[in-house]
N, C-alpha and C. Protein backbone atom coordinates (compact mmCIF):
# COMPACT_ATOMS: atom_id res chain seq x y z
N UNK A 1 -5.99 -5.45 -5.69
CA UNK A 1 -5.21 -4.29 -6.05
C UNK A 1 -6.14 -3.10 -6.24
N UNK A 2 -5.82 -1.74 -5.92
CA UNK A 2 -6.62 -1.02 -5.47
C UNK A 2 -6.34 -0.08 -6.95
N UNK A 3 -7.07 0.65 -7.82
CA UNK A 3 -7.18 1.35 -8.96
C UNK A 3 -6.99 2.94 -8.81
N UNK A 4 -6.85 3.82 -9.84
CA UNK A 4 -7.28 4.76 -9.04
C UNK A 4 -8.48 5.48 -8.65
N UNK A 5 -9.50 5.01 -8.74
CA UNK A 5 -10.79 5.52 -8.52
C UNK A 5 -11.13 4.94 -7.25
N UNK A 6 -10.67 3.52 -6.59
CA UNK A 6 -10.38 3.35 -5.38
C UNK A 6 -9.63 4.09 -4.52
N UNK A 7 -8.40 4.67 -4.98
CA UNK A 7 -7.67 5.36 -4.17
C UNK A 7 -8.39 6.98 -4.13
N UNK A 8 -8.83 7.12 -4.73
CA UNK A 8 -9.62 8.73 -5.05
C UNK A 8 -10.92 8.67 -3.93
N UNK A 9 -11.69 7.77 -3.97
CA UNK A 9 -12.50 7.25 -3.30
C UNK A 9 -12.23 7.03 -1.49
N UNK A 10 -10.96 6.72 -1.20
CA UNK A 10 -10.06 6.69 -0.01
C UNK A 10 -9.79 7.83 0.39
N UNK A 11 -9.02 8.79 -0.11
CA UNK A 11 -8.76 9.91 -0.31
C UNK A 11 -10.17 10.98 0.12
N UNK A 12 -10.86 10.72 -0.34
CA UNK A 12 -12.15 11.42 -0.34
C UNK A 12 -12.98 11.07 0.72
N UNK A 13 -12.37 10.22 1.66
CA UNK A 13 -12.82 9.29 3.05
C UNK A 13 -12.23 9.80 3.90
N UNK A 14 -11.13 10.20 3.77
CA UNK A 14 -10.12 9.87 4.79
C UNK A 14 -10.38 10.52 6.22
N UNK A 15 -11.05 11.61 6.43
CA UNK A 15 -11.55 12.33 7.45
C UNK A 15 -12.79 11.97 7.95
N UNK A 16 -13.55 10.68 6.93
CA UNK A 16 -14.82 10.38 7.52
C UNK A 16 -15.61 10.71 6.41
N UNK A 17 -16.82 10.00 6.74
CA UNK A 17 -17.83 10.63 5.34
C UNK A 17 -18.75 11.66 5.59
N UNK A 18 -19.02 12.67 4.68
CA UNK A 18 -19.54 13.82 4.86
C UNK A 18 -20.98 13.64 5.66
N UNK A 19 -20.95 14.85 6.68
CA UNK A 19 -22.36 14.51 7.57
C UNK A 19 -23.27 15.27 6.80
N UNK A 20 -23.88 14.36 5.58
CA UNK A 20 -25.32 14.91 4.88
C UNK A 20 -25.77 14.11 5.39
N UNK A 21 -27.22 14.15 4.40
CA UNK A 21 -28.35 12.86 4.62
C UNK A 21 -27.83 12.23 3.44
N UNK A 22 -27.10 12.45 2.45
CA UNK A 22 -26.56 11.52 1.65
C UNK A 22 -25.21 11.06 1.49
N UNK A 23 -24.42 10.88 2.32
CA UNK A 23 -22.76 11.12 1.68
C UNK A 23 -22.41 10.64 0.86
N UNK A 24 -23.10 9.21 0.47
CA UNK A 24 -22.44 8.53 -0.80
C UNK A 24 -22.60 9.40 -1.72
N UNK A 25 -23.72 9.96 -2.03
CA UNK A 25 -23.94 10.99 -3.07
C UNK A 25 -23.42 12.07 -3.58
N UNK A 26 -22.64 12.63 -1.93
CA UNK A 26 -21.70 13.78 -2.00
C UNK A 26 -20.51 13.59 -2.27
N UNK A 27 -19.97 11.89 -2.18
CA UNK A 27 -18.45 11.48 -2.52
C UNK A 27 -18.91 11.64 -4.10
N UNK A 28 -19.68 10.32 -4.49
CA UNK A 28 -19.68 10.57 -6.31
C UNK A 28 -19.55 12.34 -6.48
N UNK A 29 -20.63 12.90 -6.13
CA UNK A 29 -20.53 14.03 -6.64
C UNK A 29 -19.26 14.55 -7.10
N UNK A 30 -18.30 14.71 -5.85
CA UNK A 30 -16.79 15.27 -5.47
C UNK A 30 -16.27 14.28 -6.68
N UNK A 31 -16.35 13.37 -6.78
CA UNK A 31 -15.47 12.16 -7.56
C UNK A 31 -16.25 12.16 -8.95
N UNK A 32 -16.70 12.69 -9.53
CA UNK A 32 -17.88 12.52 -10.77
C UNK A 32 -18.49 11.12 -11.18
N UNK A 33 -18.78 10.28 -9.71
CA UNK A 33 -19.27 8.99 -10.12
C UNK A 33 -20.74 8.96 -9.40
N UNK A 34 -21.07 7.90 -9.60
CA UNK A 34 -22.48 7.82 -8.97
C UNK A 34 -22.41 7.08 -7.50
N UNK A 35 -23.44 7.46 -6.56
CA UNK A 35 -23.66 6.70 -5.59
C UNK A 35 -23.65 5.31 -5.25
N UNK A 36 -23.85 4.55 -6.27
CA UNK A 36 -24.14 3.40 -6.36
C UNK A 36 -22.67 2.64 -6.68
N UNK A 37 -21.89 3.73 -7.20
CA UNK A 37 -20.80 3.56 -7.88
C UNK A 37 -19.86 3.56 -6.33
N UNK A 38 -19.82 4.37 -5.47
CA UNK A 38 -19.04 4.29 -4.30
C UNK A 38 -19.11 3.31 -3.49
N UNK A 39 -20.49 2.72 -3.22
CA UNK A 39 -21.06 1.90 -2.08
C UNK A 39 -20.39 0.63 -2.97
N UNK A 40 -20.67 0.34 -4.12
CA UNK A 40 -20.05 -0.96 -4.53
C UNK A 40 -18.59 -0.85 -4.29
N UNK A 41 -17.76 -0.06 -4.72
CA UNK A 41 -16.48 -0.06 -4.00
C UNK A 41 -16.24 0.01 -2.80
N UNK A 42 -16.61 0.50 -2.26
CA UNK A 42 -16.53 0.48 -0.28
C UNK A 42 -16.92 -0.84 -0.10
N UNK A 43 -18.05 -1.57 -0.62
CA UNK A 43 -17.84 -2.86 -0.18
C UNK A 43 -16.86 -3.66 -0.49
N UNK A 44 -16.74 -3.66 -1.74
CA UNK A 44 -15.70 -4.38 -2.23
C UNK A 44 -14.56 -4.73 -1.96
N UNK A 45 -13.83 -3.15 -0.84
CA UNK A 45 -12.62 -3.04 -0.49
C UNK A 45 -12.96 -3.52 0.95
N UNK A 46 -14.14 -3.50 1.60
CA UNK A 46 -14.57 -4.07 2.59
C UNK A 46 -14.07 -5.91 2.58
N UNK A 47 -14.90 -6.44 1.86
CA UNK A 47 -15.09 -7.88 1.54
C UNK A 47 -13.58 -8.37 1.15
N UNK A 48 -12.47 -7.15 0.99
CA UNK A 48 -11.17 -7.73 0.65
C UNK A 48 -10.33 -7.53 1.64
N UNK A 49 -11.08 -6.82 2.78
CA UNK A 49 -9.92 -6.76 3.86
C UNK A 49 -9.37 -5.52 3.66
N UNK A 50 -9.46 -4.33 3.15
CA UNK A 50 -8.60 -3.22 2.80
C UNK A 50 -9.23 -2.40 3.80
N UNK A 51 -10.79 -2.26 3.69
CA UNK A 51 -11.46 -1.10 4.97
C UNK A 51 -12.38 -2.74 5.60
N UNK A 52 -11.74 -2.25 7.18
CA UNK A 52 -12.22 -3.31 8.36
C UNK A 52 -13.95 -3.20 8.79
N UNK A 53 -14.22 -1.79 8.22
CA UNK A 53 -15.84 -1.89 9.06
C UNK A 53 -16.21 -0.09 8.46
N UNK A 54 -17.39 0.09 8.12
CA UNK A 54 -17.47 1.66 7.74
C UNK A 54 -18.89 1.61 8.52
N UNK A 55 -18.75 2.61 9.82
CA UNK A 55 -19.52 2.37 10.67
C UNK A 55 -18.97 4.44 11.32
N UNK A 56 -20.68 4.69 11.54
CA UNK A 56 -19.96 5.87 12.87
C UNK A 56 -19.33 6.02 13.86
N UNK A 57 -18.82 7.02 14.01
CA UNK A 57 -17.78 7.06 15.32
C UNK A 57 -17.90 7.96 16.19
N UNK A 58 -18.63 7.96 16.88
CA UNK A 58 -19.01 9.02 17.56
C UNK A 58 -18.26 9.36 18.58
N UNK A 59 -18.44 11.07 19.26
CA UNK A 59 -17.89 11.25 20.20
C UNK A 59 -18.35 11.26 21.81
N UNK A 60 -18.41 10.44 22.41
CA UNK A 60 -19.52 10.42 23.41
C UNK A 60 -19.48 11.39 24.64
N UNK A 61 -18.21 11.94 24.14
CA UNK A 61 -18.10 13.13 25.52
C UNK A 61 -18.96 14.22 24.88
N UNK A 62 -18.96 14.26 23.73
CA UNK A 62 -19.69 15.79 23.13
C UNK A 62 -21.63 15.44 22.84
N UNK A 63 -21.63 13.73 22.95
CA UNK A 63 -22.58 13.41 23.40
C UNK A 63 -23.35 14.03 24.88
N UNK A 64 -22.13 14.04 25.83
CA UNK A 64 -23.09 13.65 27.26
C UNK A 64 -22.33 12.63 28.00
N UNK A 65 -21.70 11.52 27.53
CA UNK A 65 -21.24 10.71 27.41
C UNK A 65 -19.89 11.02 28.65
N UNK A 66 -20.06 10.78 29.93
CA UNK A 66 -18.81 11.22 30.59
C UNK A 66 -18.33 9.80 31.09
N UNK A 67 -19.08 8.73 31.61
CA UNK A 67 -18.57 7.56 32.66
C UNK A 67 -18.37 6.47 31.18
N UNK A 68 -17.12 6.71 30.11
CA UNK A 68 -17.24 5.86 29.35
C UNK A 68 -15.37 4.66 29.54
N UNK A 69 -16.41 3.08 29.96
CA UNK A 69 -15.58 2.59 30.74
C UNK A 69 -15.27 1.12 29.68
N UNK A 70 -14.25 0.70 29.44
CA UNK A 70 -14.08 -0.61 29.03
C UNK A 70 -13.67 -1.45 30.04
N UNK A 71 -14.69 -2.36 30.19
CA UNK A 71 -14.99 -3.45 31.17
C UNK A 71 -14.56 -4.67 30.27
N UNK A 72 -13.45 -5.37 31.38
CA UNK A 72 -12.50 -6.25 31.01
C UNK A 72 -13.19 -7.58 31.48
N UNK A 73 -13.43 -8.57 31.11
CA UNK A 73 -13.78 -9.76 32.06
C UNK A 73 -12.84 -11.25 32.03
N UNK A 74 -12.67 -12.16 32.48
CA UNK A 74 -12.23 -13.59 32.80
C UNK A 74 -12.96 -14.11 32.70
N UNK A 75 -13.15 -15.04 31.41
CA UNK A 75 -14.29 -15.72 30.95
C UNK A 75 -13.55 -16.51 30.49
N UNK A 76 -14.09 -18.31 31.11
CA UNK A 76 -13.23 -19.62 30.63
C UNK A 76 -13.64 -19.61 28.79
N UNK A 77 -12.66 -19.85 28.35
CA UNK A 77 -12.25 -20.00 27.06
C UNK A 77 -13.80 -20.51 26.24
N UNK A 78 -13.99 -21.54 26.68
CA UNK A 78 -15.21 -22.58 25.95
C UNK A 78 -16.13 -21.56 26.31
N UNK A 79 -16.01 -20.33 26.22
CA UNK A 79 -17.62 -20.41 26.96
C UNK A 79 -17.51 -18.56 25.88
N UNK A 80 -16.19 -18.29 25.76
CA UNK A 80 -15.66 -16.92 25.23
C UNK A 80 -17.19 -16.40 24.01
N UNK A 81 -17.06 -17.28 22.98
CA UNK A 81 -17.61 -17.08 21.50
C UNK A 81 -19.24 -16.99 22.19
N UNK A 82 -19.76 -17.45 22.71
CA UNK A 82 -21.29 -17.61 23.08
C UNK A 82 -21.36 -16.59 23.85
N UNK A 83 -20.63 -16.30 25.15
CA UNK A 83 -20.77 -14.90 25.67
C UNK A 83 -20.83 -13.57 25.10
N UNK A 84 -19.56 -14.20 24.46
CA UNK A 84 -18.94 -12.41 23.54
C UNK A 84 -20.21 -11.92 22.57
N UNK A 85 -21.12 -13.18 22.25
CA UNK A 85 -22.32 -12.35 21.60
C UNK A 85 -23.15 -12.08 21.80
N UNK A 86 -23.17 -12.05 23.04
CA UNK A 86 -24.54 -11.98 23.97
C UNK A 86 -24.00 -10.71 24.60
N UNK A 87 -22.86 -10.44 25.06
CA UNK A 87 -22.30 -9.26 25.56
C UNK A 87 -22.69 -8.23 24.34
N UNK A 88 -22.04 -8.53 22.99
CA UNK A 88 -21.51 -7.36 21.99
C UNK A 88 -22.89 -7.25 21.62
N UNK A 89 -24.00 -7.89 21.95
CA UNK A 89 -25.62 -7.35 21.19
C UNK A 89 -26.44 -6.69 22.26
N UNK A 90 -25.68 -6.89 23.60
CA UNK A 90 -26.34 -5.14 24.45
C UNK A 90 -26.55 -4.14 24.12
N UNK A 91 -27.86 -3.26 23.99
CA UNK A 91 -27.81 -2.21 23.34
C UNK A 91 -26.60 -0.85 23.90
N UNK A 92 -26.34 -1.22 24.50
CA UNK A 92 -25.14 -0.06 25.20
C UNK A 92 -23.75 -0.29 25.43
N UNK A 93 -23.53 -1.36 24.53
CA UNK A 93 -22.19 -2.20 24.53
C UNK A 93 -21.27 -1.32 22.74
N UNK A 94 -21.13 -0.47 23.22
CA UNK A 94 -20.52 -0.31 21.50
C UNK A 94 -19.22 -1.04 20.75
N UNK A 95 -18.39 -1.51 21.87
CA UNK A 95 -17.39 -2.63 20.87
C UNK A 95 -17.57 -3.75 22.19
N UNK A 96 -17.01 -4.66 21.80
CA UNK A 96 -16.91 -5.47 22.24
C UNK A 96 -15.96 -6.62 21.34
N UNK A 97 -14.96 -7.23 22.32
CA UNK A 97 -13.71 -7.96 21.70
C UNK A 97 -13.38 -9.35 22.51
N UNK A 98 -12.52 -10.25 22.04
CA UNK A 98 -11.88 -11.24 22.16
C UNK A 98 -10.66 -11.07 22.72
N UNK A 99 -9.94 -11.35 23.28
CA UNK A 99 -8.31 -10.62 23.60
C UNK A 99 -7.64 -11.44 24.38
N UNK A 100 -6.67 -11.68 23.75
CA UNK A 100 -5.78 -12.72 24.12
C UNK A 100 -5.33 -12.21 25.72
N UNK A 101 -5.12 -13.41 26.69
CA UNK A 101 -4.48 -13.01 28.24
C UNK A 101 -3.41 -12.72 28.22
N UNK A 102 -2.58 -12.44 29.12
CA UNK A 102 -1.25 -12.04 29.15
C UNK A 102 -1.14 -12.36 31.30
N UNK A 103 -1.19 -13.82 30.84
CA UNK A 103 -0.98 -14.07 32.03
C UNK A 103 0.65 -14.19 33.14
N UNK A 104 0.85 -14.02 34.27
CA UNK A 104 0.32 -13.67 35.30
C UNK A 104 -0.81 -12.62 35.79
N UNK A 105 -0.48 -12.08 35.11
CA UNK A 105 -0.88 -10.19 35.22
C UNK A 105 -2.30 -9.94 34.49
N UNK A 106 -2.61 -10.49 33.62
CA UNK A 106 -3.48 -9.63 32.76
C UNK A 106 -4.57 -11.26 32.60
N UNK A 107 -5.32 -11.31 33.44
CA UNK A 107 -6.22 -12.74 33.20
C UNK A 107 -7.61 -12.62 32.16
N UNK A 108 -7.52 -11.63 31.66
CA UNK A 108 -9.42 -10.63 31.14
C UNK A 108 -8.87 -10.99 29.69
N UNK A 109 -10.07 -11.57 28.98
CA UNK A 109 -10.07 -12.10 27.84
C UNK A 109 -11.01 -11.87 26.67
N UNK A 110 -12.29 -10.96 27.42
CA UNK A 110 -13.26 -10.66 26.97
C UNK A 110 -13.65 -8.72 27.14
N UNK A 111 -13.73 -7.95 26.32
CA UNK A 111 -13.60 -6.55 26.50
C UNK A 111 -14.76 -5.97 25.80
N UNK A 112 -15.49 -4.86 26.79
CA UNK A 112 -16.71 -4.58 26.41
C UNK A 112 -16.60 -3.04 26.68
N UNK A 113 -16.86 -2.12 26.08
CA UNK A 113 -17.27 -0.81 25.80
C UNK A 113 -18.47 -0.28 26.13
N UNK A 114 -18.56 0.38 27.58
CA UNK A 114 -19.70 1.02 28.09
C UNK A 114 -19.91 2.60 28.06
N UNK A 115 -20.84 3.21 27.65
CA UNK A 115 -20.83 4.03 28.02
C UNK A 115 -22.16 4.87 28.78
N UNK A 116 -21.53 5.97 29.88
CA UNK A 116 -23.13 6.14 30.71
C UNK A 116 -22.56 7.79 30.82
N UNK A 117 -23.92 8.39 30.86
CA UNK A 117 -23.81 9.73 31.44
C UNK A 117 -23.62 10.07 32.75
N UNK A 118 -23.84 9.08 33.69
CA UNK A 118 -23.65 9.06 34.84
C UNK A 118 -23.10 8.00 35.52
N UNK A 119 -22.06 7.97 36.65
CA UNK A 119 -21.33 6.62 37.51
C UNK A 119 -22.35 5.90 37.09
N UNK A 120 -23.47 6.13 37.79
CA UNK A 120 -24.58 5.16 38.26
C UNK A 120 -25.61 4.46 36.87
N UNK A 121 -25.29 5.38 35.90
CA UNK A 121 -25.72 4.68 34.37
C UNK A 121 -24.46 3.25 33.97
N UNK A 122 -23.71 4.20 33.94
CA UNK A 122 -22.28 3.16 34.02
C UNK A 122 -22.29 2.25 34.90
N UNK A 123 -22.60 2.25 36.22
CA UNK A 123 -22.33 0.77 37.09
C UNK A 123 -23.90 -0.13 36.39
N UNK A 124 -24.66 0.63 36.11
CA UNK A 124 -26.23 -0.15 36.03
C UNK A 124 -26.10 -1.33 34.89
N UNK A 125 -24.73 -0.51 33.82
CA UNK A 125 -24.64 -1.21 33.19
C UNK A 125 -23.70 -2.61 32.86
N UNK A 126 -22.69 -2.11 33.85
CA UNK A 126 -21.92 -3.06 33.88
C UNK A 126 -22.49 -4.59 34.63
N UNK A 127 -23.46 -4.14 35.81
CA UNK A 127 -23.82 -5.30 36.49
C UNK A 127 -24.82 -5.99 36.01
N UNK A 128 -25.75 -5.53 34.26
CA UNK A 128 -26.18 -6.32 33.55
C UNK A 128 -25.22 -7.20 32.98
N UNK A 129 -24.30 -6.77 32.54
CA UNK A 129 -22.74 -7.87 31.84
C UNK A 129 -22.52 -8.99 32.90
N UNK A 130 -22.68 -8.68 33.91
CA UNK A 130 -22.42 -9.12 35.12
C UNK A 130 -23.41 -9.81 35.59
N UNK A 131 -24.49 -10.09 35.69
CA UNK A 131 -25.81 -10.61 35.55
C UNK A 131 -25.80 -12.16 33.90
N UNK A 132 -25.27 -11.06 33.04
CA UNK A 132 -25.46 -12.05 32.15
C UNK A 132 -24.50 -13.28 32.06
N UNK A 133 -22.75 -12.83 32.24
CA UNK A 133 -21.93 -13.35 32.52
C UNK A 133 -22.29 -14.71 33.83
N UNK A 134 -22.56 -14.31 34.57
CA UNK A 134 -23.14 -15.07 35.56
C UNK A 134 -21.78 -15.94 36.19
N UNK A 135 -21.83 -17.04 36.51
CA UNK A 135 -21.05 -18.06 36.94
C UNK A 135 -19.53 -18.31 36.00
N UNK A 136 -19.78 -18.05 35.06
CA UNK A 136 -18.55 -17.75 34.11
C UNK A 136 -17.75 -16.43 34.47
N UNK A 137 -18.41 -15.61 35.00
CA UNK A 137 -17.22 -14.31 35.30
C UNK A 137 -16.47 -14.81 36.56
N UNK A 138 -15.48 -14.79 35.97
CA UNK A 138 -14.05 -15.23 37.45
C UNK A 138 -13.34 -14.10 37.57
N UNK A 139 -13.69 -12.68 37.07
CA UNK A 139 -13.29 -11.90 37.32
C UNK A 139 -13.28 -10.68 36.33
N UNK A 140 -13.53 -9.64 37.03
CA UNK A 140 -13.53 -8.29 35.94
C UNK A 140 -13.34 -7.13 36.73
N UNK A 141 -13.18 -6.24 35.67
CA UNK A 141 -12.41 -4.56 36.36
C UNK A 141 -12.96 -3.44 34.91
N UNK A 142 -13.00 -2.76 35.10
CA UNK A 142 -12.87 -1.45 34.53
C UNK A 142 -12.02 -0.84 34.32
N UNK A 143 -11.90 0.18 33.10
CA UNK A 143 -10.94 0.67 33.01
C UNK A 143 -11.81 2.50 32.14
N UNK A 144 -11.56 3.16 33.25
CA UNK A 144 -12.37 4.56 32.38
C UNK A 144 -11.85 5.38 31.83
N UNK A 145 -12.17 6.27 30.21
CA UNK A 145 -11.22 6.76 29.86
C UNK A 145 -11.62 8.11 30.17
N UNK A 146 -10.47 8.51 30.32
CA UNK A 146 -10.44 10.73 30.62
C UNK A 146 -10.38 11.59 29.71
N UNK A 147 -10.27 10.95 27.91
CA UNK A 147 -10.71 11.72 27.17
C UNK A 147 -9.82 11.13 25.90
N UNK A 148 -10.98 11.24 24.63
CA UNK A 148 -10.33 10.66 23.62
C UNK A 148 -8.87 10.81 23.06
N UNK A 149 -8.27 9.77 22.47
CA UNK A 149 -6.68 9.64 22.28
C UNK A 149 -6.58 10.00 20.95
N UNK A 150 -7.59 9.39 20.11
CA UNK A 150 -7.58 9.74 18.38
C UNK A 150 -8.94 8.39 18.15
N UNK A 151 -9.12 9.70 17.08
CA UNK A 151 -10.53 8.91 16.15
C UNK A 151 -10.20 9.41 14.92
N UNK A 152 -9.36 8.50 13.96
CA UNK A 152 -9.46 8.88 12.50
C UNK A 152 -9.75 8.08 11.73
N UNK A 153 -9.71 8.38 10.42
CA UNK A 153 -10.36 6.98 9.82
C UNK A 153 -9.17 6.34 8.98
N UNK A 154 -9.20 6.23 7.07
CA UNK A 154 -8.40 5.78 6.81
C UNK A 154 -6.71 6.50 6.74
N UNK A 155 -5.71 6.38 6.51
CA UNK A 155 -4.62 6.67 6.20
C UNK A 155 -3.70 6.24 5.35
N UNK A 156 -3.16 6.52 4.33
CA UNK A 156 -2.17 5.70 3.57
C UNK A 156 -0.45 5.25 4.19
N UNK A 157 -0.57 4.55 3.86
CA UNK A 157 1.34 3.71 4.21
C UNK A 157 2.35 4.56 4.24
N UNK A 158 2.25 5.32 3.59
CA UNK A 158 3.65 5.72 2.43
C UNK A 158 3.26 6.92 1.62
N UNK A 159 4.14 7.62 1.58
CA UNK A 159 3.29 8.44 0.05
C UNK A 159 3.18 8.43 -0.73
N UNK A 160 3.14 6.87 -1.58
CA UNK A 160 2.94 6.50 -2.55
C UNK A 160 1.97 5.86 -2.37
N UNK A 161 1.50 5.66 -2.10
CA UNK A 161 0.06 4.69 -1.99
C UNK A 161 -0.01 3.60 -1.78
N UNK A 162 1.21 2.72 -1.67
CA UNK A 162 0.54 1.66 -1.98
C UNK A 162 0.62 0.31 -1.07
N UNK A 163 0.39 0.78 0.05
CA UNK A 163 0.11 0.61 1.19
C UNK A 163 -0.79 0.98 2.11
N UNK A 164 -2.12 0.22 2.18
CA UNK A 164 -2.96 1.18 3.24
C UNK A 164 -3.69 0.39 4.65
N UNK A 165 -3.38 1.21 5.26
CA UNK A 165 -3.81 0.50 7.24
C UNK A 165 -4.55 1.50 7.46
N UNK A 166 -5.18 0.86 8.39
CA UNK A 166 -6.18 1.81 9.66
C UNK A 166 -5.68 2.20 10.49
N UNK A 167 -5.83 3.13 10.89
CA UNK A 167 -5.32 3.29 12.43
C UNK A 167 -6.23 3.74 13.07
């Protein structure tokens, strides 16, 4: 159950954390608590399932970032968990997922997040996945996006609080 110095703390997130060299420091500040005092709650609400991951989010088009492609693959089941971490610890892999098939149509089970400044950064990279995958890829495709849909962070349920998802 979330208090209100948790919810103040949320609230004080919700757009992302301030781009200092300190933000925890700048939330207490805003919140009259200490640094040490935020990070233990952010984990906390972490470790309970309330916030999924507090990680940057960058924008890779304002990066440079133009050929940014999620590469889908067909990877036999037994083989999913050992790949997927060998895929998701590429240094140029920024998500990488599990994903249920939706067969006839949809056979790709394994989803990886590339991004390149150029086609040819982008293909260089995909045919390392592709290299690594090896004899297990029965099949893969791309899918490139033309420009971000939404990047926000937390949001509340309701306007009462007391309900809170990610989106």
């Amino acid at each position: 159950m979330l208090d209100d110095i948790d919810r103040n703390i949320i609230q004080a997130t919700q757009a992302g954390l301030p781009l200092t060299p300190q933000p925890y420091q700048a939330i207490a500040d805003q919140l009259g608590l200490t640094a040490e005092q935020v990070m233990q709650r952010l984990s906390v609400m972490q470790n309970n399932g309330i916030i999924r991951r507090i990680g940057a989010v960058p924008n890779h088009y304002k990066l440079g970032y133009r050929f940014n492609g999620m590469t889908v693959w067909n990877i036999p089941d037994q083989f999913i968990d050992e790949l997927g971490q060998k895929v998701g610890q590429l240094e140029f892999v920024s998500h990488c997922y599990h994903r249920p098939r939706n067969l006839p149509s949809w056979p790709y089970n394994l989803f990886a997040m590339v991004h390149g400044k150029t086609q040819q950064a982008a293909d260089q990279q995909i045919q390392q996945i592709t290299d690594l995958l090896g004899e297990h890829n029965l099949g893969c495709d791309v899918l490139y996006s033309t420009k971000i849909l939404k990047k926000t962070g937390f949001r509340t349920g309701n306007p009462a609080g007391n309900r809170l998802c990610l989106d």
